[in-house]
Protein backbone atom coordinates (compact mmCIF):
# COMPACT_ATOMS: atom_id res chain seq x y z
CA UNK A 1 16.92 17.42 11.37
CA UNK A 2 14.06 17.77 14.11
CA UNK A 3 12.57 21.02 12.47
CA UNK A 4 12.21 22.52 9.24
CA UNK A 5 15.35 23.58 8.10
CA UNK A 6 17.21 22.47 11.60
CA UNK A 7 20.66 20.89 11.17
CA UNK A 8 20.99 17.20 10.06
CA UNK A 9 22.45 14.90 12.43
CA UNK A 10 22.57 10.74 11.87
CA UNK A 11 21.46 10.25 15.81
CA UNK A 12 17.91 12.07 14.32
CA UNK A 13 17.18 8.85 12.18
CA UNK A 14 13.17 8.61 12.51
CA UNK A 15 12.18 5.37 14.22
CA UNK A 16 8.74 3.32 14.54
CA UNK A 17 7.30 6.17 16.89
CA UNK A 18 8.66 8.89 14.40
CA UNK A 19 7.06 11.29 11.21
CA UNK A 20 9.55 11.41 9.28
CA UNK A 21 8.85 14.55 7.00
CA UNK A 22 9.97 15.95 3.72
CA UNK A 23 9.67 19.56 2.58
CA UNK A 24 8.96 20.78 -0.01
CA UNK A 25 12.16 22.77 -1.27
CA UNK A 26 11.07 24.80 -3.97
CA UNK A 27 12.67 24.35 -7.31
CA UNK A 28 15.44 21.94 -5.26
CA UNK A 29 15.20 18.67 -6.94
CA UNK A 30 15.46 15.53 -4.47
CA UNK A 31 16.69 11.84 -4.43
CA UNK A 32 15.52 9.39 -1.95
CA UNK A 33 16.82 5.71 -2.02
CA UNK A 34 15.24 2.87 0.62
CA UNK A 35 18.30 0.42 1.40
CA UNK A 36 17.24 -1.53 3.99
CA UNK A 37 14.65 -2.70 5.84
CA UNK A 38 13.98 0.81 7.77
CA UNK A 39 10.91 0.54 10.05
CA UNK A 40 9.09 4.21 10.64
CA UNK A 41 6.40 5.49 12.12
CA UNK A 42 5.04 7.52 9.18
CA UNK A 43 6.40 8.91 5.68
CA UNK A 44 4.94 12.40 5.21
CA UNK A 45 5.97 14.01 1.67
CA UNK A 46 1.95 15.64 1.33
CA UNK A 47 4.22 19.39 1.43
CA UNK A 48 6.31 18.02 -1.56
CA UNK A 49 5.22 19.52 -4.81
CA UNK A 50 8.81 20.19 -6.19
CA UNK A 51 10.78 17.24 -7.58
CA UNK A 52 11.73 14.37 -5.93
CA UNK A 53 12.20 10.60 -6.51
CA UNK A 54 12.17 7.99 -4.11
CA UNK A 55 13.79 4.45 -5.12
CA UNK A 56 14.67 0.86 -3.51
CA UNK A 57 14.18 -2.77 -3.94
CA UNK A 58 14.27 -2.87 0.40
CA UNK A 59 11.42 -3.92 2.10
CA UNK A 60 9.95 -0.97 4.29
CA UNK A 61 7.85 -1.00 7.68
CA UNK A 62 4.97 1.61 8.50
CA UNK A 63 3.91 1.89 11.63
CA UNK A 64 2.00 5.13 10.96
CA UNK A 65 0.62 7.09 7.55
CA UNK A 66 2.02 6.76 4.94
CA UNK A 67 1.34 10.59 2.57
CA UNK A 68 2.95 10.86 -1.10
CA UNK A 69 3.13 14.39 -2.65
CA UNK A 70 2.34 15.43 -5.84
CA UNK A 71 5.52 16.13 -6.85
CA UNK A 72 6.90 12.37 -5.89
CA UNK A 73 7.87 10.30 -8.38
CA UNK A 74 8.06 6.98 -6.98
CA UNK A 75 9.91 3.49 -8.47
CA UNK A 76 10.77 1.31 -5.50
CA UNK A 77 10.32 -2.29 -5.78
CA UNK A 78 10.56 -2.84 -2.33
CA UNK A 79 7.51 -4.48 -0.20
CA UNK A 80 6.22 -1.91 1.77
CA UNK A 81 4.31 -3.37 4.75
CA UNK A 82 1.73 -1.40 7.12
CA UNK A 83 2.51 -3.37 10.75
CA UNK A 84 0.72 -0.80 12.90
CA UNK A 85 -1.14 -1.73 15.91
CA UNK A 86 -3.20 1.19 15.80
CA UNK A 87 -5.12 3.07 13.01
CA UNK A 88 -3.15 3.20 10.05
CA UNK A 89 -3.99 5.66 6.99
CA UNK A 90 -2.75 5.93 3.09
CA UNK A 91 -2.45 9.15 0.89
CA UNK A 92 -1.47 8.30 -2.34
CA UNK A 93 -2.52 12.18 -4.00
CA UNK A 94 -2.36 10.47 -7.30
CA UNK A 95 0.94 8.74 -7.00
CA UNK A 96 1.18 4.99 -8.41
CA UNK A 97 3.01 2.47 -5.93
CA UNK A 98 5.44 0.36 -8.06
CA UNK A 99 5.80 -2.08 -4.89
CA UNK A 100 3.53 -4.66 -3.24
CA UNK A 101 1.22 -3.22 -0.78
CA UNK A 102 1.21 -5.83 2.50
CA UNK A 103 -1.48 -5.53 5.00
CA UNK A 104 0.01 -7.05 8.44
CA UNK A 105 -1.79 -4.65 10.96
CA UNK A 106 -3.38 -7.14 13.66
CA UNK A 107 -6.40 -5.99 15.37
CA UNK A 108 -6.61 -2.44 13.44
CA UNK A 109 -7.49 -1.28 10.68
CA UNK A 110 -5.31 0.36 7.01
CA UNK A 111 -8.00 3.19 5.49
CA UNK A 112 -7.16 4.76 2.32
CA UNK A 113 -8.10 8.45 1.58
CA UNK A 114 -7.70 8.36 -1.97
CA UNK A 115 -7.81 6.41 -4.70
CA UNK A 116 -4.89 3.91 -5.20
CA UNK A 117 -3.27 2.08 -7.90
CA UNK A 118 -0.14 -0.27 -7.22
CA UNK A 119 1.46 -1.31 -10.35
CA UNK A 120 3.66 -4.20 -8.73
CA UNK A 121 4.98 -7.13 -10.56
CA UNK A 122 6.82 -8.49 -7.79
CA UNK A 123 4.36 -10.42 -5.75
CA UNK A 124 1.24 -9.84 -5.41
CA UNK A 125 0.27 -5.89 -5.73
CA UNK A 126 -1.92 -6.23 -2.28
CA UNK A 127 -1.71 -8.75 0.00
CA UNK A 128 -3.58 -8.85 3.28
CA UNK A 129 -2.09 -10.89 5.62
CA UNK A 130 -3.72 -9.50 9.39
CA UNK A 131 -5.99 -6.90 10.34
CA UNK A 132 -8.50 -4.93 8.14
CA UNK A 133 -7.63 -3.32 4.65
CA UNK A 134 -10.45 -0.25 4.33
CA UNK A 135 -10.89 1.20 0.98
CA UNK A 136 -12.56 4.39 1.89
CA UNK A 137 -15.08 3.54 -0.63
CA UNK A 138 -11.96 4.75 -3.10
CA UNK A 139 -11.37 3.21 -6.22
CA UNK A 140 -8.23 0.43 -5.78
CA UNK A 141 -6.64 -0.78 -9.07
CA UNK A 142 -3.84 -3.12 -9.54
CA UNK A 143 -2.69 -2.78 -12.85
CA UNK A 144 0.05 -5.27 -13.77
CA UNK A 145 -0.99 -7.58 -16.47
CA UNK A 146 1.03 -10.70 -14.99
CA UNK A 147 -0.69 -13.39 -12.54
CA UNK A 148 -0.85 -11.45 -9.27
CA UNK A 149 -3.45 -9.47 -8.04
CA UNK A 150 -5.55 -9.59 -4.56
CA UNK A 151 -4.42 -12.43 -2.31
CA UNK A 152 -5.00 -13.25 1.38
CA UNK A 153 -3.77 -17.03 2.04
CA UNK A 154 -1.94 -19.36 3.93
CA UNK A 155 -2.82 -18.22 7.29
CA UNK A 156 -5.73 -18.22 9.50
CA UNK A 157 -5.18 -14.64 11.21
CA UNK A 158 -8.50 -12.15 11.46
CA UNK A 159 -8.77 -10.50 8.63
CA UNK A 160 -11.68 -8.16 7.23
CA UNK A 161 -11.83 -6.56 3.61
CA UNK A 162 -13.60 -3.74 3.89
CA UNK A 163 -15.02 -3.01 0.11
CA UNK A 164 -17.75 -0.37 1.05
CA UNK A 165 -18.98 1.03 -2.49
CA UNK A 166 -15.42 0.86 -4.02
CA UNK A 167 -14.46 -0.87 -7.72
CA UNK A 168 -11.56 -2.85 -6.87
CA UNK A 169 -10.27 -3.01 -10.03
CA UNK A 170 -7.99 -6.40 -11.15
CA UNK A 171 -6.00 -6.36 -14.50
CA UNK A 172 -3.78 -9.49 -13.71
CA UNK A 173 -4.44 -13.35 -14.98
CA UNK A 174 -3.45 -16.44 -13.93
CA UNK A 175 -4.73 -18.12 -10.45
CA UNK A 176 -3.51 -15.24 -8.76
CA UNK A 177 -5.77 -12.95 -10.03
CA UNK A 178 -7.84 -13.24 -7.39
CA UNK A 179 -6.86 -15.84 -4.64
CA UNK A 180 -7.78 -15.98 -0.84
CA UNK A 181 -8.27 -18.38 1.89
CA UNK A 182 -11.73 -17.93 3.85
CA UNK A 183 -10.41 -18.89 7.48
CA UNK A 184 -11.23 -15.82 9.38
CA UNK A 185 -11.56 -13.95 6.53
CA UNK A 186 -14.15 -11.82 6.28
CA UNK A 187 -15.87 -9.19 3.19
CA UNK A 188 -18.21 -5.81 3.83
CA UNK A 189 -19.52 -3.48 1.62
CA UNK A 190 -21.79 -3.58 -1.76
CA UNK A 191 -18.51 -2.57 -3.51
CA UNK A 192 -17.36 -4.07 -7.16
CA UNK A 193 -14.41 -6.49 -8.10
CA UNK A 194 -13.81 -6.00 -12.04
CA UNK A 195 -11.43 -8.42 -13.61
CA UNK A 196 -10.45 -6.82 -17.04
CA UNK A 197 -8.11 -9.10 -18.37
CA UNK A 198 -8.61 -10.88 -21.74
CA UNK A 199 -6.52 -13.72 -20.96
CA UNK A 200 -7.40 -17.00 -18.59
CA UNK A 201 -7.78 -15.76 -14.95
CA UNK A 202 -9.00 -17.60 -11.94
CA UNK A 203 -10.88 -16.70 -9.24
CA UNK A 204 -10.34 -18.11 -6.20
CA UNK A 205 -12.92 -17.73 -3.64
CA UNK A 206 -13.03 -20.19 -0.81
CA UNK A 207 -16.78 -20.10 -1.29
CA UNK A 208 -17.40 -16.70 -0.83
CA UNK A 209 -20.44 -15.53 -2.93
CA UNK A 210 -19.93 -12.54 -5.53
CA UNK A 211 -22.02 -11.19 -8.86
């Protein structure tokens, strides 16, 4: 529908320029399932405090925000890529994303303006690819215990992490704990990287200093 509580319609599916917005419905449990490779503007569920559950092993493009409620309870496998070529925020209001987290915004910037946690195991649980990943000085913690964690490789495209005074948080092993390719790469902020795994891990740093 194009308003709150307007009539449905198939010719009102949101596109790359659209909010696409989800009440919240009370007591009205709801069931959202991503089965294809939509692309939309933004993905607003902050109202949504009642039940619902969003699923999916699609892929899924935001152009926009992307704003989880607290009442979303999230399991999607899916990639979900920010390919914005303007600012582009994340709200995850205590949410865990399940998916990969893929950075592709070239020439802008992806703030978060909470804390996030991705739990992925397929792929790595934040990948930046173009553009700059800000943290919002917010904790980020990627929480799967296999071999993927942070990675930013293969490419040469601009691309700035922007730690600020954030714990980025690592719980992975393997060589993907940690793996990135220094071409045009760049890292800001006094912010820490914590690798808490007890098994092997490598760090891959393309001779970029840490402590």
């Amino acid at each position: 529908a194009t308003s709150s509580g307007g009539t449905p319609a198939l010719n009102n599916f949101p596109l790359a320029q659209d909010i696409a917005v989800f009440d919240n419905t009370g007591s009205v449990t709801g069931n959202i399932t991503i089965d294809d490779t939509w692309n939309i503007g933004t993905v607003d569920m902050s109202a949504r405090t009642s039940a619902m559950t969003m699923t999916g092993t699609s892929g899924f493009n935001i152009y926009i925000d992307w704003k989880f409620g607290t009442g979303v309870s999230f399991s999607g496998t899916g990639q979900l890529s920010f390919k914005g070529r303007s600012a582009q925020t994340i709200t995850s209001n205590g949410i865990t994303f399940t998916c990969s987290i893929f950075i592709s915004s070239f020439g802008t910037t992806v703030t978060l303006l909470d804390a996030l946690t991705s739990s992925s195991t397929f792929g790595s649980p934040l990948y930046l690819y173009a553009g700059t990943f800000d943290t919002g000085n917010y904790a980020v913690t990627l929480s799967s215990s296999t071999n993927s964690g942070f990675y930013s490789g293969s490419n040469s495209f601009t691309r700035t992490l922007a730690l600020g005074s954030s714990t980025l948080t690592l719980a992975g092993s393997g060589v993907n704990a940690w793996n990135i390719n220094a071409t045009n790469l760049t890292i800001t902020g006094t912010g820490t990287i914590s690798m808490t795994s007890a098994s092997a891990k490598t760090f891959t740093g393309a001779n970029i200093a840490y402590t």
